[in-house]
N, C-alpha and C. Protein backbone atom coordinates (compact mmCIF):
# COMPACT_ATOMS: atom_id res chain seq x y z
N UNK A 1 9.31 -24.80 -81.50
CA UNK A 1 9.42 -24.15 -82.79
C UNK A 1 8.27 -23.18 -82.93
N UNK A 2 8.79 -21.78 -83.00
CA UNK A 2 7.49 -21.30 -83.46
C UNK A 2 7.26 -20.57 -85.00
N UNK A 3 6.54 -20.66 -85.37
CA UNK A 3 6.62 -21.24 -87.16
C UNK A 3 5.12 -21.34 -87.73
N UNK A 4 5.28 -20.77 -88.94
CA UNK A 4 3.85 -21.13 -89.42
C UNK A 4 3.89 -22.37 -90.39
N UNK A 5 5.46 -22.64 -90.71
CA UNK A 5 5.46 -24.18 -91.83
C UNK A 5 5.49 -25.10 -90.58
N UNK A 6 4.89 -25.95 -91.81
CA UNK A 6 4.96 -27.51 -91.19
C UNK A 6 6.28 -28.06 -91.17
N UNK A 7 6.89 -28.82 -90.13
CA UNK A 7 8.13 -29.25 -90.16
C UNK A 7 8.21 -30.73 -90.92
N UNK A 8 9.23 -30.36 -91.91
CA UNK A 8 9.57 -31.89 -92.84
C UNK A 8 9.50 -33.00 -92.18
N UNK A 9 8.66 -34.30 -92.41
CA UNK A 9 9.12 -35.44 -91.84
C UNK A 9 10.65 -36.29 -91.27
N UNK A 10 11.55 -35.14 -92.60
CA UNK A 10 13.23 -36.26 -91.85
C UNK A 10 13.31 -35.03 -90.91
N UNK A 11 13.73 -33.63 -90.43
CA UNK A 11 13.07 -33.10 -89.46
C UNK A 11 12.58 -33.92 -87.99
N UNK A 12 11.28 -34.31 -88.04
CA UNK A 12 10.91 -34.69 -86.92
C UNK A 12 11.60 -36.42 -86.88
N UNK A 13 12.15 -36.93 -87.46
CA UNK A 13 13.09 -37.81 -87.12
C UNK A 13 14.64 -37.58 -86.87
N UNK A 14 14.81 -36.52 -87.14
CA UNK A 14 16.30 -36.09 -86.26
C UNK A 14 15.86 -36.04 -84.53
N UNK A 15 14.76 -36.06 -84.34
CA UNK A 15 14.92 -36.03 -82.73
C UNK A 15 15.06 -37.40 -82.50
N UNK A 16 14.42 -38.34 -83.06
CA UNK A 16 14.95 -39.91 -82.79
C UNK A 16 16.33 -40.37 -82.63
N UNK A 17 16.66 -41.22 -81.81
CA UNK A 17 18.03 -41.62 -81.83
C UNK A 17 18.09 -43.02 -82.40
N UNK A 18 18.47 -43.61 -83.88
CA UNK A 18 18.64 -44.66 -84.29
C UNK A 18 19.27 -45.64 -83.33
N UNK A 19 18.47 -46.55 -83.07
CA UNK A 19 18.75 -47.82 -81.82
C UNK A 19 19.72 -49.46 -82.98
N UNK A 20 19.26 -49.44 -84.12
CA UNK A 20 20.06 -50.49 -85.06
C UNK A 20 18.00 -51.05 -85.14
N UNK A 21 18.70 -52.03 -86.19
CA UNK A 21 17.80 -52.86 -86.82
C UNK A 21 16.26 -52.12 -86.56
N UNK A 22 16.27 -50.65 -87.39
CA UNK A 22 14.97 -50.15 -87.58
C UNK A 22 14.36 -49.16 -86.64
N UNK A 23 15.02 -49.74 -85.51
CA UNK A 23 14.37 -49.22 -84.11
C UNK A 23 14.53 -47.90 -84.08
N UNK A 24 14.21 -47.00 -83.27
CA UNK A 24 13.86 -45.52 -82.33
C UNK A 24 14.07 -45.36 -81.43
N UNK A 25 14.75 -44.63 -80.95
CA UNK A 25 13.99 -44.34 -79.03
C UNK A 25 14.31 -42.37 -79.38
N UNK A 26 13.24 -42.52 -78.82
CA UNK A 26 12.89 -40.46 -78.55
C UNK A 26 14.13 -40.23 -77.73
N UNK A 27 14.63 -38.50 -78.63
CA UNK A 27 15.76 -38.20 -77.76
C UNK A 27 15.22 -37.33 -77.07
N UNK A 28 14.06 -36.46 -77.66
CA UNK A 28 13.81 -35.30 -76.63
C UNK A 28 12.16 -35.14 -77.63
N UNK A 29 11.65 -33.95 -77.27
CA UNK A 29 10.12 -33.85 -77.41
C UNK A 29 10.17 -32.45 -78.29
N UNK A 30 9.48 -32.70 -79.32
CA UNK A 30 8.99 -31.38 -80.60
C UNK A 30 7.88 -30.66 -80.59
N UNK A 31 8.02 -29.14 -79.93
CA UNK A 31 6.84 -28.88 -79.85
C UNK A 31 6.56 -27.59 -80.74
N UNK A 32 5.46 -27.79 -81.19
CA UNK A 32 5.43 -26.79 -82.27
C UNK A 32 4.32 -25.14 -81.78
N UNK A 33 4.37 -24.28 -81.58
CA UNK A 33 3.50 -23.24 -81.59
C UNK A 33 3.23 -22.38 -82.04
N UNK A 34 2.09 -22.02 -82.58
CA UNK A 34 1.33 -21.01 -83.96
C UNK A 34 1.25 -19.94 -83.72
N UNK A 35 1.54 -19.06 -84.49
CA UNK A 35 1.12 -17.82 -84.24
C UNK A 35 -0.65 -17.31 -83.90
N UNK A 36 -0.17 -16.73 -82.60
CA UNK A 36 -1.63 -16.44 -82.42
C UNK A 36 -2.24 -14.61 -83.36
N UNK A 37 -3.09 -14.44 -82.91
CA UNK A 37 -4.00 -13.16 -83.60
C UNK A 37 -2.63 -11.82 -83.04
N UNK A 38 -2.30 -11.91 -82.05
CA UNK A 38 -1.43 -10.76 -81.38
C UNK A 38 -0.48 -11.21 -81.16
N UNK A 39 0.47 -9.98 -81.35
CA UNK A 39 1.48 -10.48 -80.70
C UNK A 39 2.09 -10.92 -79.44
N UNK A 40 1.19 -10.04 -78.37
CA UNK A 40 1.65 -10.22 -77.22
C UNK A 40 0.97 -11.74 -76.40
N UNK A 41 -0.29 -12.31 -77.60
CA UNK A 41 -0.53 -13.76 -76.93
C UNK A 41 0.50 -14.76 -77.69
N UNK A 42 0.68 -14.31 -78.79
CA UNK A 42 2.00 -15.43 -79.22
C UNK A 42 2.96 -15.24 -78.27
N UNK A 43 3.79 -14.32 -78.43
CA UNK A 43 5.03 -14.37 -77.31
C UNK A 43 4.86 -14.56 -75.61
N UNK A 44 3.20 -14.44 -74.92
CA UNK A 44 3.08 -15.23 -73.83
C UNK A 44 2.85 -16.83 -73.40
N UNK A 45 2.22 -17.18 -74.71
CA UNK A 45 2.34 -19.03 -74.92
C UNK A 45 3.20 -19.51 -75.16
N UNK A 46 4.36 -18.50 -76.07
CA UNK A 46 5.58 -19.04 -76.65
C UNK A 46 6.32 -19.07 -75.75
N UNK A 47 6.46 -18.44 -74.37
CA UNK A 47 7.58 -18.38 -73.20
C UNK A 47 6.66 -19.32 -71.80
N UNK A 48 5.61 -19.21 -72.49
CA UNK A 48 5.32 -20.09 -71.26
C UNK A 48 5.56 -21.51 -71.38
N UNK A 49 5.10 -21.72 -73.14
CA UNK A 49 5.60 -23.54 -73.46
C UNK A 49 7.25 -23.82 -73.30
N UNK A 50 7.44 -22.54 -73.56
CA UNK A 50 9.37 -22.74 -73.14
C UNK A 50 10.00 -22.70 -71.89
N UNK A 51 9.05 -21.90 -70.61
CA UNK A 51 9.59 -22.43 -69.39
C UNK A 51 8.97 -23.65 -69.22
N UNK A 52 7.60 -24.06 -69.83
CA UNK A 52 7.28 -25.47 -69.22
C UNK A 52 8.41 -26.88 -69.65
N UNK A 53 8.65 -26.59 -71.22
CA UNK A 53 9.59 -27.63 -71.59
C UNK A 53 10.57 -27.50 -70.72
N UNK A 54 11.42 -26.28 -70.13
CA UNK A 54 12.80 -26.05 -69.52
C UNK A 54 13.14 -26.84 -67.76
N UNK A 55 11.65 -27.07 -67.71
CA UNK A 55 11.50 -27.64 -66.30
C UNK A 55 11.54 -29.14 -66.69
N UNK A 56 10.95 -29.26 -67.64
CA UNK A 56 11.07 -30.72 -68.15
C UNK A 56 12.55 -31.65 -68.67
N UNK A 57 12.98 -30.84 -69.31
CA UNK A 57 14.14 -31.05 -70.09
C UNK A 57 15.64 -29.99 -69.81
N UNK A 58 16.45 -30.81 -69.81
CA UNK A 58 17.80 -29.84 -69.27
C UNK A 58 17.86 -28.90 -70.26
N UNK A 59 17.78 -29.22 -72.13
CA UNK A 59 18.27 -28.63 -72.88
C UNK A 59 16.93 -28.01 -73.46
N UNK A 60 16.64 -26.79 -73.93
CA UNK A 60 16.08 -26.53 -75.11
C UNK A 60 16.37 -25.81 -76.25
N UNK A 61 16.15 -26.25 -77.18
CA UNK A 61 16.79 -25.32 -78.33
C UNK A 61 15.45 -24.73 -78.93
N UNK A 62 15.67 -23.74 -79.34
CA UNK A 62 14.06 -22.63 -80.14
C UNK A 62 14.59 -22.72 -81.70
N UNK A 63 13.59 -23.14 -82.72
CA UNK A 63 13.52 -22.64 -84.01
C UNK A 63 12.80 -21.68 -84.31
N UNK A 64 12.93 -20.81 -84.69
CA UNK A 64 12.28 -18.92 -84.87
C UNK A 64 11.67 -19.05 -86.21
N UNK A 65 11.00 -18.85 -87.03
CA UNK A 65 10.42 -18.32 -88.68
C UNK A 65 10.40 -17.14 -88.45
N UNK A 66 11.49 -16.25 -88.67
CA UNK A 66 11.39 -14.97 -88.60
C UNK A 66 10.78 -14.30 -89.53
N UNK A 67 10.54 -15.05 -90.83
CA UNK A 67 9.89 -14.62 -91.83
C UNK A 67 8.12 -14.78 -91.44
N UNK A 68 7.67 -15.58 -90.67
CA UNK A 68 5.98 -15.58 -90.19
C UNK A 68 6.13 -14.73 -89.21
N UNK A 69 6.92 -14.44 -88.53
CA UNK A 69 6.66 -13.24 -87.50
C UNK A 69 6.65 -11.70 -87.99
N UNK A 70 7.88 -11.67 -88.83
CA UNK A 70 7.75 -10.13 -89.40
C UNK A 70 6.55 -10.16 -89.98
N UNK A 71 6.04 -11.00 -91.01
CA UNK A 71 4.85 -10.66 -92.30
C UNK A 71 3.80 -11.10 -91.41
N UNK A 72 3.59 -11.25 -89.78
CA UNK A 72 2.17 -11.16 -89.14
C UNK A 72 2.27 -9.97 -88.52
N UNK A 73 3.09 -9.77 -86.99
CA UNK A 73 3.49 -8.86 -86.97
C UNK A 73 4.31 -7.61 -86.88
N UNK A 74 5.01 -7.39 -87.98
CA UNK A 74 6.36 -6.54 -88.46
C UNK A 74 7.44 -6.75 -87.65
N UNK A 75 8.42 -5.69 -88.33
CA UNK A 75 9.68 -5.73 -88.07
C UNK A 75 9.68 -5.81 -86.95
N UNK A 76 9.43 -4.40 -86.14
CA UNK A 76 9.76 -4.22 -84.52
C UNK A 76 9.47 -5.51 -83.61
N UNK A 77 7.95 -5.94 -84.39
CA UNK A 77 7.94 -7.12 -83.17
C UNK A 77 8.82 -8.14 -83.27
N UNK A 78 8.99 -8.57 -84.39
CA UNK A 78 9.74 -9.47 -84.64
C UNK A 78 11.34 -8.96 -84.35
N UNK A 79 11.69 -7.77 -83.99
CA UNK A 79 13.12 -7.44 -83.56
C UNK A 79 12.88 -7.65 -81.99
N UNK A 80 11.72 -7.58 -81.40
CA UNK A 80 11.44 -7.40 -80.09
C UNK A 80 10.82 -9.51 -79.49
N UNK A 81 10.54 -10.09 -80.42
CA UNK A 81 10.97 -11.66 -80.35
C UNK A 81 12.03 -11.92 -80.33
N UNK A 82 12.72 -11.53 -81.00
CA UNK A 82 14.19 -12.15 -81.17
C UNK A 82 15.31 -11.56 -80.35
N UNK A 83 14.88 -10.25 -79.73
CA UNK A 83 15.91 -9.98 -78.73
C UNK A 83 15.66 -10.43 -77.13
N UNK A 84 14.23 -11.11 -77.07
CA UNK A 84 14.01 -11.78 -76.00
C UNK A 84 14.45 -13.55 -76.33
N UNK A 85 14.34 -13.47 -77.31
CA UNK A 85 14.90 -15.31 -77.46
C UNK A 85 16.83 -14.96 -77.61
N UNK A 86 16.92 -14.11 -78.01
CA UNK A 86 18.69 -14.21 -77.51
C UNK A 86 18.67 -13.72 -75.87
N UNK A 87 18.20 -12.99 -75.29
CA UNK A 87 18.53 -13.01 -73.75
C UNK A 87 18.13 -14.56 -73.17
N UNK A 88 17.27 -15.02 -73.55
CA UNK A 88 17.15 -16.58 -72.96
C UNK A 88 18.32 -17.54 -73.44
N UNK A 89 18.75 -17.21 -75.06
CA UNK A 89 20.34 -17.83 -75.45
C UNK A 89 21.18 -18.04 -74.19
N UNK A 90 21.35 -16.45 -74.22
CA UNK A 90 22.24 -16.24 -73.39
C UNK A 90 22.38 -16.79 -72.17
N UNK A 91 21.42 -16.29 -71.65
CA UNK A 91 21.11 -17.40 -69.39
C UNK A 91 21.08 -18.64 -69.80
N UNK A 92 20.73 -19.45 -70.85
CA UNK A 92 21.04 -20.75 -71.37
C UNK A 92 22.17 -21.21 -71.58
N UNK A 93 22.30 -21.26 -72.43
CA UNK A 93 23.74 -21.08 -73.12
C UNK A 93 23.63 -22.26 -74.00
N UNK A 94 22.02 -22.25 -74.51
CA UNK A 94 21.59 -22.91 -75.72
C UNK A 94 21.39 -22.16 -76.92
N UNK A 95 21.66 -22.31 -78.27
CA UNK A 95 21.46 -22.11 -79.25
C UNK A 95 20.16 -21.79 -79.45
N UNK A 96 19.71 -20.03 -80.53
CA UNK A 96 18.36 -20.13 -80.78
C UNK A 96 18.91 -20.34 -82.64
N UNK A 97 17.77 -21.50 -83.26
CA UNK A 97 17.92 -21.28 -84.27
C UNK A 97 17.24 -20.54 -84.84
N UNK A 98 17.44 -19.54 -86.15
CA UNK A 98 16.31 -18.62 -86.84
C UNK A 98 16.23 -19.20 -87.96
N UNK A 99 15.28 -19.27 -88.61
CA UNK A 99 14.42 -19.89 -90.06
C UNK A 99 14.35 -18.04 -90.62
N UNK A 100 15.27 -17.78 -91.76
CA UNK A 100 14.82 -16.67 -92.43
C UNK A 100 14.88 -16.31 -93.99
N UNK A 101 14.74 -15.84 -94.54
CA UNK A 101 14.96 -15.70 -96.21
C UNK A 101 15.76 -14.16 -96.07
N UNK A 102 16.34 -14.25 -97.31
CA UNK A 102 16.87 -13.16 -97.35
C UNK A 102 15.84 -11.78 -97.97
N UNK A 103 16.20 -10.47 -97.38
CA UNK A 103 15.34 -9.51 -97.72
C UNK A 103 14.57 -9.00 -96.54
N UNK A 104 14.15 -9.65 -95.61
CA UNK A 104 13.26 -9.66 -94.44
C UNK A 104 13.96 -8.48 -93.86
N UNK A 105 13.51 -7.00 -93.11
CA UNK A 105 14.47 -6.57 -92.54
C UNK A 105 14.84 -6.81 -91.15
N UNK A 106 14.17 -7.51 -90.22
CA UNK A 106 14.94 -8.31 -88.69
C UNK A 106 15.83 -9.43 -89.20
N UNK A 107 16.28 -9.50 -90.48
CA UNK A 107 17.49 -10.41 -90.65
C UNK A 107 19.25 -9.42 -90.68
N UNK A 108 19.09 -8.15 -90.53
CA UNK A 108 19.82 -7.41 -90.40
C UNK A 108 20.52 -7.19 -88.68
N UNK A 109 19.52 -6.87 -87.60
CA UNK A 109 19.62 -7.50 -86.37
C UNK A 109 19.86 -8.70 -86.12
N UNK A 110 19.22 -9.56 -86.85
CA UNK A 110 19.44 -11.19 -86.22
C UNK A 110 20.99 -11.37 -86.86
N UNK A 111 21.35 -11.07 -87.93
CA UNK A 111 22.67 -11.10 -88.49
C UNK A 111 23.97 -10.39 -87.02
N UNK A 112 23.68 -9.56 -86.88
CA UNK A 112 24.61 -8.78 -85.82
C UNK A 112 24.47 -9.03 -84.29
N UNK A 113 23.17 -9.86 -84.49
CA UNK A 113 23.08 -10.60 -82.77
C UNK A 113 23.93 -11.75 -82.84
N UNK A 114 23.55 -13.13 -84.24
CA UNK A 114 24.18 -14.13 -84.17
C UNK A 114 26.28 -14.33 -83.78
N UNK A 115 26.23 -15.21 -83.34
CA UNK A 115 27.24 -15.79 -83.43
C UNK A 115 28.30 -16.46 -84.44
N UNK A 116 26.80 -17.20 -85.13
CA UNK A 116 26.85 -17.97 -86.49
C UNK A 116 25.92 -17.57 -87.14
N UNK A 117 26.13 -17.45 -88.36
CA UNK A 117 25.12 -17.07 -89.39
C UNK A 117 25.92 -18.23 -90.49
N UNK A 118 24.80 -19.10 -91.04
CA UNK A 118 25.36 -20.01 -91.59
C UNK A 118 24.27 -20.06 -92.87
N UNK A 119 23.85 -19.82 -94.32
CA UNK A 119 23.41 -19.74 -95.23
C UNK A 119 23.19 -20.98 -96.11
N UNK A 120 22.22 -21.44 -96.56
CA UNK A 120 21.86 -22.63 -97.74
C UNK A 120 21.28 -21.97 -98.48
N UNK A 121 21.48 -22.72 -99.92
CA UNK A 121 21.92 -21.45 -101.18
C UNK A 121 21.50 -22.86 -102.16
N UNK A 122 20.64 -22.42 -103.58
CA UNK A 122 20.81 -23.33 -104.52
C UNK A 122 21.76 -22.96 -105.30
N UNK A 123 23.10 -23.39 -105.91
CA UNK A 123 23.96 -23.03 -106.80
C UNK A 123 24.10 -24.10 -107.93
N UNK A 124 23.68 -23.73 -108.98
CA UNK A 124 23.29 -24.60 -110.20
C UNK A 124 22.35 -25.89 -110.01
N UNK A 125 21.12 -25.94 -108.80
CA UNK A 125 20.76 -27.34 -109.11
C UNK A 125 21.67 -27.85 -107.41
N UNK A 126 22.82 -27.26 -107.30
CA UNK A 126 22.84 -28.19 -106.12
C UNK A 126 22.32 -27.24 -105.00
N UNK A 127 22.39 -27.90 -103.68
CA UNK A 127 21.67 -27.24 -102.42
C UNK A 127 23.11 -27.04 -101.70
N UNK A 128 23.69 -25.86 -101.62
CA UNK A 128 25.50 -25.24 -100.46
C UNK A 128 25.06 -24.87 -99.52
N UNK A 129 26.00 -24.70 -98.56
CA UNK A 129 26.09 -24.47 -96.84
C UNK A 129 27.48 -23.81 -97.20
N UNK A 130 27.02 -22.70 -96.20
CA UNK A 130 28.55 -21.74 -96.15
C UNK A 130 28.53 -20.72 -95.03
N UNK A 131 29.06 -20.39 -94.65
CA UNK A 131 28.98 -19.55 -93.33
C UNK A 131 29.27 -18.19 -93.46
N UNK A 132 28.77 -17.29 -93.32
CA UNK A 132 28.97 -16.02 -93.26
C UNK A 132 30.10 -15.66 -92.14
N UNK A 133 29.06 -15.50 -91.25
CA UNK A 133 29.56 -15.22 -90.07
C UNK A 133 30.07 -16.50 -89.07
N UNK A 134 31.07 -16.96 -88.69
CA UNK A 134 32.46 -16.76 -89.29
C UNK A 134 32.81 -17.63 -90.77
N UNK A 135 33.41 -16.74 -91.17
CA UNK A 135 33.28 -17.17 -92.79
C UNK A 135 34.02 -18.84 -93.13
N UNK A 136 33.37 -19.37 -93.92
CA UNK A 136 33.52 -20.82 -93.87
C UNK A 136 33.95 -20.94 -95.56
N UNK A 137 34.07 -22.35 -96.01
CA UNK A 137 34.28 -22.45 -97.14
C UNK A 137 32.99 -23.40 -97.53
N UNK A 138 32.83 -23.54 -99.00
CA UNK A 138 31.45 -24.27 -99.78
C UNK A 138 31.68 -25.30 -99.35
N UNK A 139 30.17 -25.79 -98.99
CA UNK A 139 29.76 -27.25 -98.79
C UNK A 139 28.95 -27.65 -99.78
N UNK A 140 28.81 -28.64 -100.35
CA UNK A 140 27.71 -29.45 -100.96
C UNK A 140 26.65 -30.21 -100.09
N UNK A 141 25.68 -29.94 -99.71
CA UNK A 141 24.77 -30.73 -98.73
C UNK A 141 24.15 -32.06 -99.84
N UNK A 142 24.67 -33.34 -99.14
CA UNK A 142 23.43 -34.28 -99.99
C UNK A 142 23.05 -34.90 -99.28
N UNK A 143 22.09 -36.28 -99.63
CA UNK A 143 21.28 -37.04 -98.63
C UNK A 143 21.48 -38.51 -99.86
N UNK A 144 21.87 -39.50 -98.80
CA UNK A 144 22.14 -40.98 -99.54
C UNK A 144 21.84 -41.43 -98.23
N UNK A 145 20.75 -42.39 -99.02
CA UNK A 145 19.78 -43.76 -97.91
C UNK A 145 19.64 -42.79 -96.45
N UNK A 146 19.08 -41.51 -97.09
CA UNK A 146 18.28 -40.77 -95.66
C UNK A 146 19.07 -40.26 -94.80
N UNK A 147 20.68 -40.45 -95.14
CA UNK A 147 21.79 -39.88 -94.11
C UNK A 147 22.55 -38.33 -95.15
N UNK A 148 22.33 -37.46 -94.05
CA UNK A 148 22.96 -35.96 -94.31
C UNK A 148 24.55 -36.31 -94.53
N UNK A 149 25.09 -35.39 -95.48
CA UNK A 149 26.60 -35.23 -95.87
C UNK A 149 27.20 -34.20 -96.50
N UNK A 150 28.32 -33.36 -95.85
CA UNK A 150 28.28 -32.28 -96.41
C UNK A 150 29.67 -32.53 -97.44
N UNK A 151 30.08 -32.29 -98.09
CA UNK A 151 31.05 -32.36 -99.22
C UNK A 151 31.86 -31.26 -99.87
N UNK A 152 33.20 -31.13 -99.73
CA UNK A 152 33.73 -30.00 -99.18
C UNK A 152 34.04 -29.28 -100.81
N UNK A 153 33.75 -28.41 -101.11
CA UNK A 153 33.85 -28.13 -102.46
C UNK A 153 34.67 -26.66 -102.57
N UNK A 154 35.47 -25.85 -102.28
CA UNK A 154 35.91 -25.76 -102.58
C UNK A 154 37.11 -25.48 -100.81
């Protein structure tokens, strides 16, 4: 993940795989990396911790904050991160996720690179999931005794 937020605690328990009666066992390993002073040392630690995990692990998936990359350093770079984390998509043929808000302008590229563009939205008080790209219908996202559920609304 490279990101300047801290990742939520239920977050770093989705990598756990519930065993019954309480238990854990690790499904895979969370690694988090900061933006450095430049860009070009962030994006050389960031590909180097990602070939090291890739040797380690069959799968990796990337979470992006495209919003800490543009507002450290701008658009271009952050269009020039993200078109090197979709060529690794691609020779993968793993999913990159992006963390973005709306307004940012590399969410205009990342919109026309994705596959899926999938949106969470507060609408009156509740928290929706809906898909843009390919267009989906409203979800209600909730959480009962710590388990995710989406609820099909309309």
């Amino acid at each position: 993940m490279l990101s300047s937020l801290i990742p939520i605690p239920e977050f770093l328990k989705g990598i756990r795989e519930h065993k019954g009666s309480g238990e854990f066992k690790r499904v895979g390993s969370f690694k988090r990396i900061f933006l450095s002073q430049t860009y070009e040392e962030t994006a050389v630690s960031y590909v180097r911790e990602y070939e090291r995990l890739r040797r380690i692990h069959k799968e990796v998936i990337e979470f992006i904050d495209l919003n800490a990359l543009e507002s450290r350093f701008g658009p271009r770079k952050a269009i020039s991160f993200l078109l090197d984390a979709a060529s690794r998509a691609f020779e993968s043929r793993v999913p990159v996720v992006l963390i973005a808000r709306e307004g940012i302008a590399s969410l205009d590229v990342a919109s026309r690179l994705s596959s899926a563009h999938i949106a969470l939205d507060d609408l009156n008080g509740a928290l929706v999931l809906y898909g843009i790209s390919p267009r989906s219908r409203l979800y209600g996202l909730i959480v009962v005794k710590g388990r995710h559920s989406l609820i099909d609304l309309m």
